[in-house]
C-alpha atoms as a PDB file:
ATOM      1  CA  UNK A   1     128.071  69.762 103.894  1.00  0.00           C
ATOM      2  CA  UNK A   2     126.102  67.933 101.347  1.00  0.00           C
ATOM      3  CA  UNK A   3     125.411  69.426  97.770  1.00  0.00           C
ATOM      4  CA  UNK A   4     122.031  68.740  98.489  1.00  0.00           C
ATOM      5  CA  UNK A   5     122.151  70.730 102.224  1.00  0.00           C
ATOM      6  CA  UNK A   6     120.936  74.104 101.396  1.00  0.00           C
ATOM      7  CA  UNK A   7     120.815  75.641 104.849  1.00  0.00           C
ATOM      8  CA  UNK A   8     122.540  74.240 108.132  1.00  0.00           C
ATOM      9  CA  UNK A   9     122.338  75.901 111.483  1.00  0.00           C
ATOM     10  CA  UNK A  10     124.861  74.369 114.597  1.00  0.00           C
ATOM     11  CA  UNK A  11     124.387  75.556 117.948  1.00  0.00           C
ATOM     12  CA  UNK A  12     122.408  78.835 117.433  1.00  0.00           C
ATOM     13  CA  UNK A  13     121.755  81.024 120.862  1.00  0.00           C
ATOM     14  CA  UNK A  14     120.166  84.122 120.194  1.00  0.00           C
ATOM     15  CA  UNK A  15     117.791  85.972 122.967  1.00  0.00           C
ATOM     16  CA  UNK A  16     115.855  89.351 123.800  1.00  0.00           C
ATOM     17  CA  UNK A  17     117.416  91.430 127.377  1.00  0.00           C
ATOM     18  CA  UNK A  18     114.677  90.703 129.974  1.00  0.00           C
ATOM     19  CA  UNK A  19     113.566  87.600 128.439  1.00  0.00           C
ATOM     20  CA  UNK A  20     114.714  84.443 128.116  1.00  0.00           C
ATOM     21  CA  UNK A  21     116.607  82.735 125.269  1.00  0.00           C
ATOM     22  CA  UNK A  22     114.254  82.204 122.551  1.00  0.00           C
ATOM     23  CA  UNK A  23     116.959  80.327 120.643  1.00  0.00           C
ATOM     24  CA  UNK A  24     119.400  77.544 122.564  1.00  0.00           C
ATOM     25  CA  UNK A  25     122.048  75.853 121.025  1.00  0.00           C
ATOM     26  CA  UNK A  26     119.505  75.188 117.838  1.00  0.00           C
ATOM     27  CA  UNK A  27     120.394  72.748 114.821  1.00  0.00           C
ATOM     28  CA  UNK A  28     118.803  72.716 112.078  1.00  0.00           C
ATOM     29  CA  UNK A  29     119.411  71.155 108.302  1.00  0.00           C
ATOM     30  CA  UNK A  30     117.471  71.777 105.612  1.00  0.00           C
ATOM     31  CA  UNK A  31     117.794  70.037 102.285  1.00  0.00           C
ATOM     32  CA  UNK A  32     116.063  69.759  98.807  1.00  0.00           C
ATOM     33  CA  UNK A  33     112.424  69.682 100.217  1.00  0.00           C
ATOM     34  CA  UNK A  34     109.873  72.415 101.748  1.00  0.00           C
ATOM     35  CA  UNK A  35     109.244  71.891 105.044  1.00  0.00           C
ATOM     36  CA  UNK A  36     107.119  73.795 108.083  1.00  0.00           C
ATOM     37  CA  UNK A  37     108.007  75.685 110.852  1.00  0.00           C
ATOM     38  CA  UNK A  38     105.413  75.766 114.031  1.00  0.00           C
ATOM     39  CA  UNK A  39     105.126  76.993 117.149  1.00  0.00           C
ATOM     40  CA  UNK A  40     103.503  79.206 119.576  1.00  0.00           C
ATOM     41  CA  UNK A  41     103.743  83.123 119.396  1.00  0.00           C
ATOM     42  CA  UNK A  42     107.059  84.669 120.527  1.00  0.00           C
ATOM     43  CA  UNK A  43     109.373  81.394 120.281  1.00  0.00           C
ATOM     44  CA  UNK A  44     111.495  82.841 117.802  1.00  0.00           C
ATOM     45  CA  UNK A  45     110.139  81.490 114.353  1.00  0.00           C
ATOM     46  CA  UNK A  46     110.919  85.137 112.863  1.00  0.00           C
ATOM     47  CA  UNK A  47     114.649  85.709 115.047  1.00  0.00           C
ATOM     48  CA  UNK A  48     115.045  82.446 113.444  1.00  0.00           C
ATOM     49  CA  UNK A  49     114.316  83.407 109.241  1.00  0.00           C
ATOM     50  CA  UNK A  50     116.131  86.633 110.175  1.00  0.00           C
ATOM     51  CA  UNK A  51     119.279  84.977 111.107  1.00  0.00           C
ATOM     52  CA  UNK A  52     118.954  82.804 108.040  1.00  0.00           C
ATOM     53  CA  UNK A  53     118.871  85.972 105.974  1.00  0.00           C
ATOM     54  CA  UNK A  54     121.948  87.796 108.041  1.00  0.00           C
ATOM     55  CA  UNK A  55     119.052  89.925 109.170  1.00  0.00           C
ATOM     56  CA  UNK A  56     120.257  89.629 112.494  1.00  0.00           C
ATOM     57  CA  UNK A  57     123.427  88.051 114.202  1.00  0.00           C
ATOM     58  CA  UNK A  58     123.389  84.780 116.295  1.00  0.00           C
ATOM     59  CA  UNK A  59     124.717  85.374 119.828  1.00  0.00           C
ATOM     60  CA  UNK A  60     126.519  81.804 119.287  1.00  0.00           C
ATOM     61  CA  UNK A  61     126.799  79.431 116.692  1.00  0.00           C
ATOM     62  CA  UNK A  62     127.202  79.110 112.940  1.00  0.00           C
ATOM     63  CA  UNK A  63     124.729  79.934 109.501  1.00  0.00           C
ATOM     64  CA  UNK A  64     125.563  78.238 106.309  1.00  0.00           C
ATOM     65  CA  UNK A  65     123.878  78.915 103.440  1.00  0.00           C
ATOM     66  CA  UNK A  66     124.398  76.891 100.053  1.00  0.00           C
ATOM     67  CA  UNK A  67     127.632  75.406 101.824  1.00  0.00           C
ATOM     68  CA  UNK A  68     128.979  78.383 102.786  1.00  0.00           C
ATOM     69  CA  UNK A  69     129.394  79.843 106.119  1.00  0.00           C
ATOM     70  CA  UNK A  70     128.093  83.168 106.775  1.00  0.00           C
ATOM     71  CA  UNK A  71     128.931  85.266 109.402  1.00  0.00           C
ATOM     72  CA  UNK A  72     129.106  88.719 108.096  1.00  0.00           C
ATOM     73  CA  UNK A  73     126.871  90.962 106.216  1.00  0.00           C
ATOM     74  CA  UNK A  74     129.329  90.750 103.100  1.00  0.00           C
ATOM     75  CA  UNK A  75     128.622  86.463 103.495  1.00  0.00           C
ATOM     76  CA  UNK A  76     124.933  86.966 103.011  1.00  0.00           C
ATOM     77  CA  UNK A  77     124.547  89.756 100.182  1.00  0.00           C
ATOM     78  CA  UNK A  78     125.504  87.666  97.044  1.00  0.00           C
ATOM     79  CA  UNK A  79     123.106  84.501  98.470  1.00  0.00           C
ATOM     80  CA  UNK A  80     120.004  87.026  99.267  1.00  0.00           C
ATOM     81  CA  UNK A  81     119.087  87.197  95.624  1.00  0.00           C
ATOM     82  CA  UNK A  82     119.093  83.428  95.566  1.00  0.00           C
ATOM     83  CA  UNK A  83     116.952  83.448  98.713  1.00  0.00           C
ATOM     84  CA  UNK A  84     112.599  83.953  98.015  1.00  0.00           C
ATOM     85  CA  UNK A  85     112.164  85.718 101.191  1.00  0.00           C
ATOM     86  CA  UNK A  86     108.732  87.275 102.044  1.00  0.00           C
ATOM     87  CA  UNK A  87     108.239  89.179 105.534  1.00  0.00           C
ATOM     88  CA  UNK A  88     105.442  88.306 107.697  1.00  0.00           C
ATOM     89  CA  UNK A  89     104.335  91.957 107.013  1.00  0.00           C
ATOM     90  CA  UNK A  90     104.448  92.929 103.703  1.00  0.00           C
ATOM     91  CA  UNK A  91     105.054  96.623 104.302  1.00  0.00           C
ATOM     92  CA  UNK A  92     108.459  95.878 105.199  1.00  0.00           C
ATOM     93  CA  UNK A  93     108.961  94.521 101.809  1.00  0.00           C
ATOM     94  CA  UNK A  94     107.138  96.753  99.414  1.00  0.00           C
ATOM     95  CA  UNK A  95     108.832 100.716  98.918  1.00  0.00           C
ATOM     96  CA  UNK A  96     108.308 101.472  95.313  1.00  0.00           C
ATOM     97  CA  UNK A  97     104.988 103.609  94.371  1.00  0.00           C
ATOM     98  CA  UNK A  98     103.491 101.196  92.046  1.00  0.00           C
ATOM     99  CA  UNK A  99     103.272  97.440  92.227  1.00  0.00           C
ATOM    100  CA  UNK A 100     105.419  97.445  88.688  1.00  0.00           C
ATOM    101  CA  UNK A 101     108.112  99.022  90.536  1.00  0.00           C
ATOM    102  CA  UNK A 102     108.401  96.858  93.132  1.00  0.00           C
ATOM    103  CA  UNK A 103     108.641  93.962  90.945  1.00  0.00           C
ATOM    104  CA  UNK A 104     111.183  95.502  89.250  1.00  0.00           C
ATOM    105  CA  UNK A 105     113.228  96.491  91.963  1.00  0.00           C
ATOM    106  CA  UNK A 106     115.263  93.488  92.024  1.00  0.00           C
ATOM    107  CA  UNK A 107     115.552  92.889  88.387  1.00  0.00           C
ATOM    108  CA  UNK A 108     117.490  96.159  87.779  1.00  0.00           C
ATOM    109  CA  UNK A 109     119.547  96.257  90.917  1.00  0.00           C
ATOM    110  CA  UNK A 110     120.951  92.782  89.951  1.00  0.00           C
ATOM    111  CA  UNK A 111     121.737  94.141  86.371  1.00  0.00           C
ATOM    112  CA  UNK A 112     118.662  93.742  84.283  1.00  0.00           C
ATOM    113  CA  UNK A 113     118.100  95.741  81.338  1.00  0.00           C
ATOM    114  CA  UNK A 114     114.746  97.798  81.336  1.00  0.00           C
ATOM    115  CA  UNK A 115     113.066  95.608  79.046  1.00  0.00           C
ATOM    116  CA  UNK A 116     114.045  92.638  80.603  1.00  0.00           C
ATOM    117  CA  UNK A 117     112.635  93.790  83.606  1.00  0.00           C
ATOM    118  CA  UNK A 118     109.736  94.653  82.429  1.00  0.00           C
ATOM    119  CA  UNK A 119     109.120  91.699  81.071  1.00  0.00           C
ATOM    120  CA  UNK A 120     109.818  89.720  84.334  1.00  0.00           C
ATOM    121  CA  UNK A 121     106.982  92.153  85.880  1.00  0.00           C
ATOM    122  CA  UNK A 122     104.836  91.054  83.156  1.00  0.00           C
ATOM    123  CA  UNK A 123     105.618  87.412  83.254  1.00  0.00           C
ATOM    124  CA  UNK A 124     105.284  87.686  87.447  1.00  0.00           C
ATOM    125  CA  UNK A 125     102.029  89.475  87.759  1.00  0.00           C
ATOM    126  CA  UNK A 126     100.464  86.899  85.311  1.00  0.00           C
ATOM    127  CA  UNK A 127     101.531  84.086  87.800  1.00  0.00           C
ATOM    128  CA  UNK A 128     100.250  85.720  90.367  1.00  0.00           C
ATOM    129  CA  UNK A 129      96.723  85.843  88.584  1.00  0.00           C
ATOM    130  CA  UNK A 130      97.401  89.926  88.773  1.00  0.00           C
ATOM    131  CA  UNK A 131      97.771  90.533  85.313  1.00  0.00           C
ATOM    132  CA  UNK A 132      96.087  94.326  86.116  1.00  0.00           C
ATOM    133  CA  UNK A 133      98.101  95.044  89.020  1.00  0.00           C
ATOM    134  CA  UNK A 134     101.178  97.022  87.672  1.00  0.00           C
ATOM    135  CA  UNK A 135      99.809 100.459  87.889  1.00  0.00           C
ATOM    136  CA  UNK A 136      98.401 100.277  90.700  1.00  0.00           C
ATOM    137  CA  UNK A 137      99.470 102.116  93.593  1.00  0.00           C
ATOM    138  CA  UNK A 138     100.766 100.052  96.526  1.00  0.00           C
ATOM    139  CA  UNK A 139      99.956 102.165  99.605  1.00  0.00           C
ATOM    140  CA  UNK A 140      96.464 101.841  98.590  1.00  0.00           C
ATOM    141  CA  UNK A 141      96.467  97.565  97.881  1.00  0.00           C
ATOM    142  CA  UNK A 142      94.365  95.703 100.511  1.00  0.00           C
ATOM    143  CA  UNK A 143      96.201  93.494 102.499  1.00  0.00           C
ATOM    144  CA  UNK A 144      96.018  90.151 100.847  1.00  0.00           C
ATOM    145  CA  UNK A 145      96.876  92.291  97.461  1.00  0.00           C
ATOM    146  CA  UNK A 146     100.366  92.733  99.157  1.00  0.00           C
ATOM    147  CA  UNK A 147     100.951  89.740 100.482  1.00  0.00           C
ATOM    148  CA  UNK A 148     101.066  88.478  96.682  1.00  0.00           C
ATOM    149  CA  UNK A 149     102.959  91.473  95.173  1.00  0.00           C
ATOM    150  CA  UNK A 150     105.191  90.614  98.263  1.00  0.00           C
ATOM    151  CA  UNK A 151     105.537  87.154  97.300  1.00  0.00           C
ATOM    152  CA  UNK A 152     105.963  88.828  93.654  1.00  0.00           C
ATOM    153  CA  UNK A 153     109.213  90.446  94.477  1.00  0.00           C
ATOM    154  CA  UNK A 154     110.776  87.491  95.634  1.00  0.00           C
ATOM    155  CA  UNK A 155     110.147  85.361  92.578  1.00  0.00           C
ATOM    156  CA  UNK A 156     111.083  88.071  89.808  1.00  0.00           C
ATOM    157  CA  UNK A 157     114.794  87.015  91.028  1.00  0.00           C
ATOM    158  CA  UNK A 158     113.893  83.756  90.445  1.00  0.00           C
ATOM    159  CA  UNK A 159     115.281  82.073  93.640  1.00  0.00           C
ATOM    160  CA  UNK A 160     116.764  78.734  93.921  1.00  0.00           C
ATOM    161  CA  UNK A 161     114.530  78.437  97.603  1.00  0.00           C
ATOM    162  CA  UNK A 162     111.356  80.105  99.218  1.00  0.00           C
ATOM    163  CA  UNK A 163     111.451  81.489 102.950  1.00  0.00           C
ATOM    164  CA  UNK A 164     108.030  82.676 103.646  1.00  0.00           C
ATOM    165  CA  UNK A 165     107.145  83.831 106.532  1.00  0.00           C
ATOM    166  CA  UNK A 166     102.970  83.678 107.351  1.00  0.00           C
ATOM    167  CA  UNK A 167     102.379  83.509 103.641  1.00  0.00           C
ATOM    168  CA  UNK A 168      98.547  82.857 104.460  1.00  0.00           C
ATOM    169  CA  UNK A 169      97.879  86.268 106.102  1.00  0.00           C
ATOM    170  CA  UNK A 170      95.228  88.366 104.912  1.00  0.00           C
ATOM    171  CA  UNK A 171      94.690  86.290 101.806  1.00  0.00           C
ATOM    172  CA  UNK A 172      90.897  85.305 100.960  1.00  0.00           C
ATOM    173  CA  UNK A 173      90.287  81.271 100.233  1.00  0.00           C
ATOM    174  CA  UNK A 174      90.773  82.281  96.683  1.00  0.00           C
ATOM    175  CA  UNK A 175      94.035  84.275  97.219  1.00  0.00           C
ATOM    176  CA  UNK A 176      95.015  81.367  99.420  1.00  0.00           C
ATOM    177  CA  UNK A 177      94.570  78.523  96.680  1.00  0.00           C
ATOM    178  CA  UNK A 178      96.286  80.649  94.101  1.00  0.00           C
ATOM    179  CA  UNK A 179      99.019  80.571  96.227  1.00  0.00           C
ATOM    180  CA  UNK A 180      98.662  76.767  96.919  1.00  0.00           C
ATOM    181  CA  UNK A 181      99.400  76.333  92.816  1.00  0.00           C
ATOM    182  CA  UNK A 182     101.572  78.853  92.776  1.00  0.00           C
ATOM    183  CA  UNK A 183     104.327  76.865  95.434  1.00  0.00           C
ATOM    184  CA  UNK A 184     103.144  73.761  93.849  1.00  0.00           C
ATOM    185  CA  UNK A 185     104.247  74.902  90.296  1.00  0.00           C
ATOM    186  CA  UNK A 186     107.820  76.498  91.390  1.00  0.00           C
ATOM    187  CA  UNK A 187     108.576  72.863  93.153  1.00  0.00           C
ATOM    188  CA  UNK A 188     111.354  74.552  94.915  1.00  0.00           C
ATOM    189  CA  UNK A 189     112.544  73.610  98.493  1.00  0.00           C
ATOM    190  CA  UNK A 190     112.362  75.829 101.611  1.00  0.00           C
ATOM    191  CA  UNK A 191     111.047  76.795 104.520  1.00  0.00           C
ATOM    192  CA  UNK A 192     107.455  77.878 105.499  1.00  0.00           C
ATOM    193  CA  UNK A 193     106.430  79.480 108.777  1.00  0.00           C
ATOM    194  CA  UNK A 194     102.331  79.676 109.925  1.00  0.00           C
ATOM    195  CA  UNK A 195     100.291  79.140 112.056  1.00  0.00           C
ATOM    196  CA  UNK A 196      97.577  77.641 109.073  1.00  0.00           C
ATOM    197  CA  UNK A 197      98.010  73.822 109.735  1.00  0.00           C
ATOM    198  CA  UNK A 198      95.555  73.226 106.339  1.00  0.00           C
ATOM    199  CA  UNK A 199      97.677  74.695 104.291  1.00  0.00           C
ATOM    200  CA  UNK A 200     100.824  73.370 105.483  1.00  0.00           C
ATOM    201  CA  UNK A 201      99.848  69.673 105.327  1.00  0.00           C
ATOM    202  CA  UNK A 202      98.692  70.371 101.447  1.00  0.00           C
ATOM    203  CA  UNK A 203     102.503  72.443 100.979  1.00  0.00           C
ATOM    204  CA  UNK A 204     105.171  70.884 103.251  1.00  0.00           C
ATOM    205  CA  UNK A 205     106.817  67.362 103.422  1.00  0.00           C
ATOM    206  CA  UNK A 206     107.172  67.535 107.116  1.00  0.00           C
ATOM    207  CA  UNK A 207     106.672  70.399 109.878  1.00  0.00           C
ATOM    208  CA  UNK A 208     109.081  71.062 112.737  1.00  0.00           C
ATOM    209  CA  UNK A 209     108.132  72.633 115.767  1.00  0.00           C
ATOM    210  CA  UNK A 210     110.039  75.632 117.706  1.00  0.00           C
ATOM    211  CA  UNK A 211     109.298  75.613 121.323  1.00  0.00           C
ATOM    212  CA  UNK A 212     111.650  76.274 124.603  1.00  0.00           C
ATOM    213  CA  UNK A 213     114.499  77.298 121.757  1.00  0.00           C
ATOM    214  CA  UNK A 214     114.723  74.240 120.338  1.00  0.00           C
ATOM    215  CA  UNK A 215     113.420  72.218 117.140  1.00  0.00           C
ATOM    216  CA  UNK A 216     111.548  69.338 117.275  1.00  0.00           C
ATOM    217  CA  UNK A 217     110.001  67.195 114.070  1.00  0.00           C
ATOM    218  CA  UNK A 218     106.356  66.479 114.479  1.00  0.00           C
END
């Protein structure tokens, strides 16, 4: 694998009992560039991030991440901090009881001193253009609000790649263009998934589409 080959996927099968294979024999490479992921609802685009993340297991075929191959939980733990990954629902990513906490979440479990986490929450929420945000309680955020503090908790890591899954949902045309410079200023490679075709031909260098378990470039 190339140093510059971040993720490559060879002959993924995964599929759903009572339906049919929503992922056959897939390949997929993906380098030093963010690119889009399309397709119609229930193809697999999600199965697909979750078996980059080790979320779920591939039926067949192999996952390797940063050039190494990953095949058990204990593979993907270590890269997962590397990894900006942000659900399609942010509920599944935000736990803590204020938006601070969240943030700092990741910070301290990877080591970070209390002040240093704090600051990363500081430097974070004034990226996100939510300099206000860290006492507030999450439960009661609107859904856009998430989405942002979801995207948050990804970058206080600082990842080497973004995985973002819908990152357009709920967001307002402000919320969205925020989020259009932030991307823009982290110039980091990965892999975008929505249905928004505006704001994936301002994001991505190319789009492929998912469709009958299989990837095609458009």
């Amino acid at each position: 694998m190339s140093s510059e080959t971040l993720i490559k996927l060879s002959g993924i099968v995964y599929g759903y009992p009572g339906r049919p294979v929503v992922l056959d024999s897939l390949d997929f490479i993906l380098g030093q560039e963010l690119v889009g992921l399309i397709g119609p609802n229930g193809c697999g685009k999600t199965t697909l991030l979750e078996i980059i993340m080790g979320l779920i297991k591939p039926q067949a075929g192999t996952v390797e991440i940063m050039g190494r191959v990953c095949s058990e939980e204990k593979h993907f733990r270590p890269l997962r901090p590397q990894i900006g990954f942000v659900f399609q629902d942010a509920n599944d990513q935000l736990f803590c009881p204020t938006v601070a906490d969240d943030l700092a979440f990741g910070p301290l479990n990877m080591g970070a001193s209390r002040q240093e986490a704090d600051e990363v929450v500081r430097t974070v929420l004034t990226n996100l253009g939510l300099e206000d945000f860290g006492s507030r309680i999450t439960y009661d955020l609107s859904g856009g609000e998430k989405k942002l503090v979801a995207l948050g908790t990804a970058l206080a890591l600082n990842p080497k790649l973004l995985i973002l899954d819908e990152p357009t949902n709920f967001l307002d045309e402000k919320a969205v263009t925020r989020l259009e410079e932030i991307i823009r200023t982290l110039k980091l490679p990965g892999l975008v998934v929505s249905h928004d075709l505006n704001f994936l031909n301002k994001m991505v260098s190319h789009s492929f589409r998912l469709e009958n378990g299989r990837l095609t470039e458009v």
